[in-house]
Protein backbone atom coordinates (compact mmCIF):
# COMPACT_ATOMS: atom_id res chain seq x y z
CA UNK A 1 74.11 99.83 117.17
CA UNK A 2 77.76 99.43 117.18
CA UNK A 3 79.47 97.08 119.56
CA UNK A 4 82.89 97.32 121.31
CA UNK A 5 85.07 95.69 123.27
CA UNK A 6 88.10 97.78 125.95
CA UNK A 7 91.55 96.71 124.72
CA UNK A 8 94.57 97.38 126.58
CA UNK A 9 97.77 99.12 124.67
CA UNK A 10 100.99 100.43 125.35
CA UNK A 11 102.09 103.40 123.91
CA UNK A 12 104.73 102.50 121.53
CA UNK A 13 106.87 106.28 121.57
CA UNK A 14 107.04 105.96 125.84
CA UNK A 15 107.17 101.88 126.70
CA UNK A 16 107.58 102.68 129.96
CA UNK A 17 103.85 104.71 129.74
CA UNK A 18 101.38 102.51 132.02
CA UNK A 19 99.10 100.68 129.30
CA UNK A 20 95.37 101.95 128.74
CA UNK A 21 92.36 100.65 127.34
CA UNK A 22 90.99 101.95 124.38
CA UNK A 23 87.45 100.69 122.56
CA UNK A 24 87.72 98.35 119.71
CA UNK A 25 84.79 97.91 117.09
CA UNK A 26 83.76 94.06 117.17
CA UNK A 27 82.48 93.18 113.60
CA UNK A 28 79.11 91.52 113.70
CA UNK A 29 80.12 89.93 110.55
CA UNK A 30 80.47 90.93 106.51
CA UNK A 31 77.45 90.87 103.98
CA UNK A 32 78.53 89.69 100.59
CA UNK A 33 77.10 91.42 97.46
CA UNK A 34 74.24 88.57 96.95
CA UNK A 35 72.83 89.72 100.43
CA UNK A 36 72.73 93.17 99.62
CA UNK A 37 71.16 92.27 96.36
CA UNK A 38 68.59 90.14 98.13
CA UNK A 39 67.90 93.00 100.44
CA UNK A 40 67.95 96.06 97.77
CA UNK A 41 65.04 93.17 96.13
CA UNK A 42 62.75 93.61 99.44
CA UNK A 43 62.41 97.44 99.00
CA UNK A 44 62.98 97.80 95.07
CA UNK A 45 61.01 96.76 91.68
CA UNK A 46 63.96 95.11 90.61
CA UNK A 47 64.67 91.59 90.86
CA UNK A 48 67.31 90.08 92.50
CA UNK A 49 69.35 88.61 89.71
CA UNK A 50 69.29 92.68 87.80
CA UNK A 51 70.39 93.96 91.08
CA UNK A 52 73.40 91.97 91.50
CA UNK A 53 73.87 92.40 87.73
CA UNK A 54 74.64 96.06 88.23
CA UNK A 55 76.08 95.71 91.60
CA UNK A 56 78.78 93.12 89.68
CA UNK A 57 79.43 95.58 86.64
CA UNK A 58 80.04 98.11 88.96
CA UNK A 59 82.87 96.54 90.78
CA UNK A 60 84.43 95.46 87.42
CA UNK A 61 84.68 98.66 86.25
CA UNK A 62 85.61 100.95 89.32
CA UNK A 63 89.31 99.09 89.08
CA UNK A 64 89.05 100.11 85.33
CA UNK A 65 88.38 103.87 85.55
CA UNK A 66 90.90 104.10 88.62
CA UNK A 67 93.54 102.32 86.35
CA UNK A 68 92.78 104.86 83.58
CA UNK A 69 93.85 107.73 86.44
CA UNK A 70 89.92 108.85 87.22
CA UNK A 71 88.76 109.02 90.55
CA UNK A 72 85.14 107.28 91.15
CA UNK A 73 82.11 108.59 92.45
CA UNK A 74 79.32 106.63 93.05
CA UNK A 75 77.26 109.58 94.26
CA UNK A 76 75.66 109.14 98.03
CA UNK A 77 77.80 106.28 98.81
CA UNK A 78 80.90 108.23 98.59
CA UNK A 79 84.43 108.38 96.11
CA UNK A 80 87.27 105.83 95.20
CA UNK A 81 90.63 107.40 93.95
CA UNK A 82 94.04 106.14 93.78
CA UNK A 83 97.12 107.15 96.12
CA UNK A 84 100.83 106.31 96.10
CA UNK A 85 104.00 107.58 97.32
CA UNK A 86 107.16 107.45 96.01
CA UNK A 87 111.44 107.13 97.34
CA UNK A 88 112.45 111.07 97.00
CA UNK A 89 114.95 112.04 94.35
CA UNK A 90 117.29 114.93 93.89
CA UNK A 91 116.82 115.36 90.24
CA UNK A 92 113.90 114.53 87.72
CA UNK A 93 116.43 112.25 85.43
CA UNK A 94 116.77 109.99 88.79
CA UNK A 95 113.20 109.21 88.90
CA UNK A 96 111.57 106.02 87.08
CA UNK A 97 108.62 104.18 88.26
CA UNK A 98 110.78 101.83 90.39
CA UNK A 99 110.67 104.55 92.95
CA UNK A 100 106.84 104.33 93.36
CA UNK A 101 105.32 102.66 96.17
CA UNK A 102 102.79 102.39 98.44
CA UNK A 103 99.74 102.07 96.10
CA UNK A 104 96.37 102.62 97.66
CA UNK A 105 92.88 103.08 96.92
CA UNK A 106 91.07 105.52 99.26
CA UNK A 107 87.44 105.62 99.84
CA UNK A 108 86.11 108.85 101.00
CA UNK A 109 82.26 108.23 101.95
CA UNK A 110 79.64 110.33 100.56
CA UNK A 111 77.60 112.92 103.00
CA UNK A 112 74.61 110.62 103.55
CA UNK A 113 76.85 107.69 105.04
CA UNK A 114 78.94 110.38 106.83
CA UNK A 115 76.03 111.64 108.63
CA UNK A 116 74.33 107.96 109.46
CA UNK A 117 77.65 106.89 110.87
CA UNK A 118 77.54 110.71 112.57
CA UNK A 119 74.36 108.90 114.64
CA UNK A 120 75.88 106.00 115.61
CA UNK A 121 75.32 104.60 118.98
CA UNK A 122 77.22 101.99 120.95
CA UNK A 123 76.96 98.97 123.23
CA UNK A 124 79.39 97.60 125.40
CA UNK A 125 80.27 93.53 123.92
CA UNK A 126 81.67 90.73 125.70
C-alpha cells in the first residue's frame, strides 16, 4: 500500500492561477542492501553473507559497464544506461567534451516491476 499526503502548489507558468493540491508519495523509509540480503535469505538456499556477496559485485560493476558505454540489464528488475546532453554547436570542429553536460543514469524498470507498481493501491497519510 502506498501512502500520500495532499500538497498545495502554484502553478509556476500562471502565478496568479489559484494553488491546488496534488498527492505526494510519503516514503515509509529506505532498505539498505543487508536487509534485502537478509530477506532474499528467508525465501532462498543461499546464505546471507553469498547473497550480499553478489548483490555487492553487482553494484561495483554496473558503474563499470556503463563507463565502458554499455547499457545494463539486470533482466526482471529492469535497465541502467547512461544519458547526457550537450551546449549546441554550429560546426563539428567547435565541439570538445567541455560542451557535455547533464550526465545521468536512467533506470527503466523491467515488465514484472512495471506491472506490480501497475497494482498499486493507496492510503490517505497524515
Amino acid at each position: 500500500m502506498l501512502t500520500y499526503k495532499l500538497i498545495e502548489k502554484g502553478n509556476p507558468s500562471d502565478k496568479e492561477a489559484p494553488k491546488k493540491l496534488y498527492a505526494s508519495h510519503v516514503s515509509k523509509g529506505k532498505k539498505s542492501l543487508t536487509q534485502i540480503a537478509a530477506d532474499i535469505e528467508k525465501i532462498s538456499s543461499l546464505s546471507r553473507g553469498d547473497i550480499s556477496s553478489v548483490l555487492q559485485n553487482v553494484v561495483d560493476q554496473v558503474p563499470i559497464y556503463l563507463l565502458d558505454g554499455q547499457s545494463v540489464s539486470l533482466g526482471e528488475l529492469g535497465t541502467f544506461r547512461i544519458s547526457f546532453s550537450s551546449e549546441g554547436v554550429d560546426t563539428p570542429e567547435s565541439f570538445n567534451v567541455n560542451k557535455i553536460k547533464n550526465i545521468k543514469i536512467i533506470f527503466t524498470p523491467g515488465m514484472k516491476i512495471k506491472e506490480a507498481i501497475g497494482r498499486a493501491s493507496f492510503e490517505k497519510g497524515e
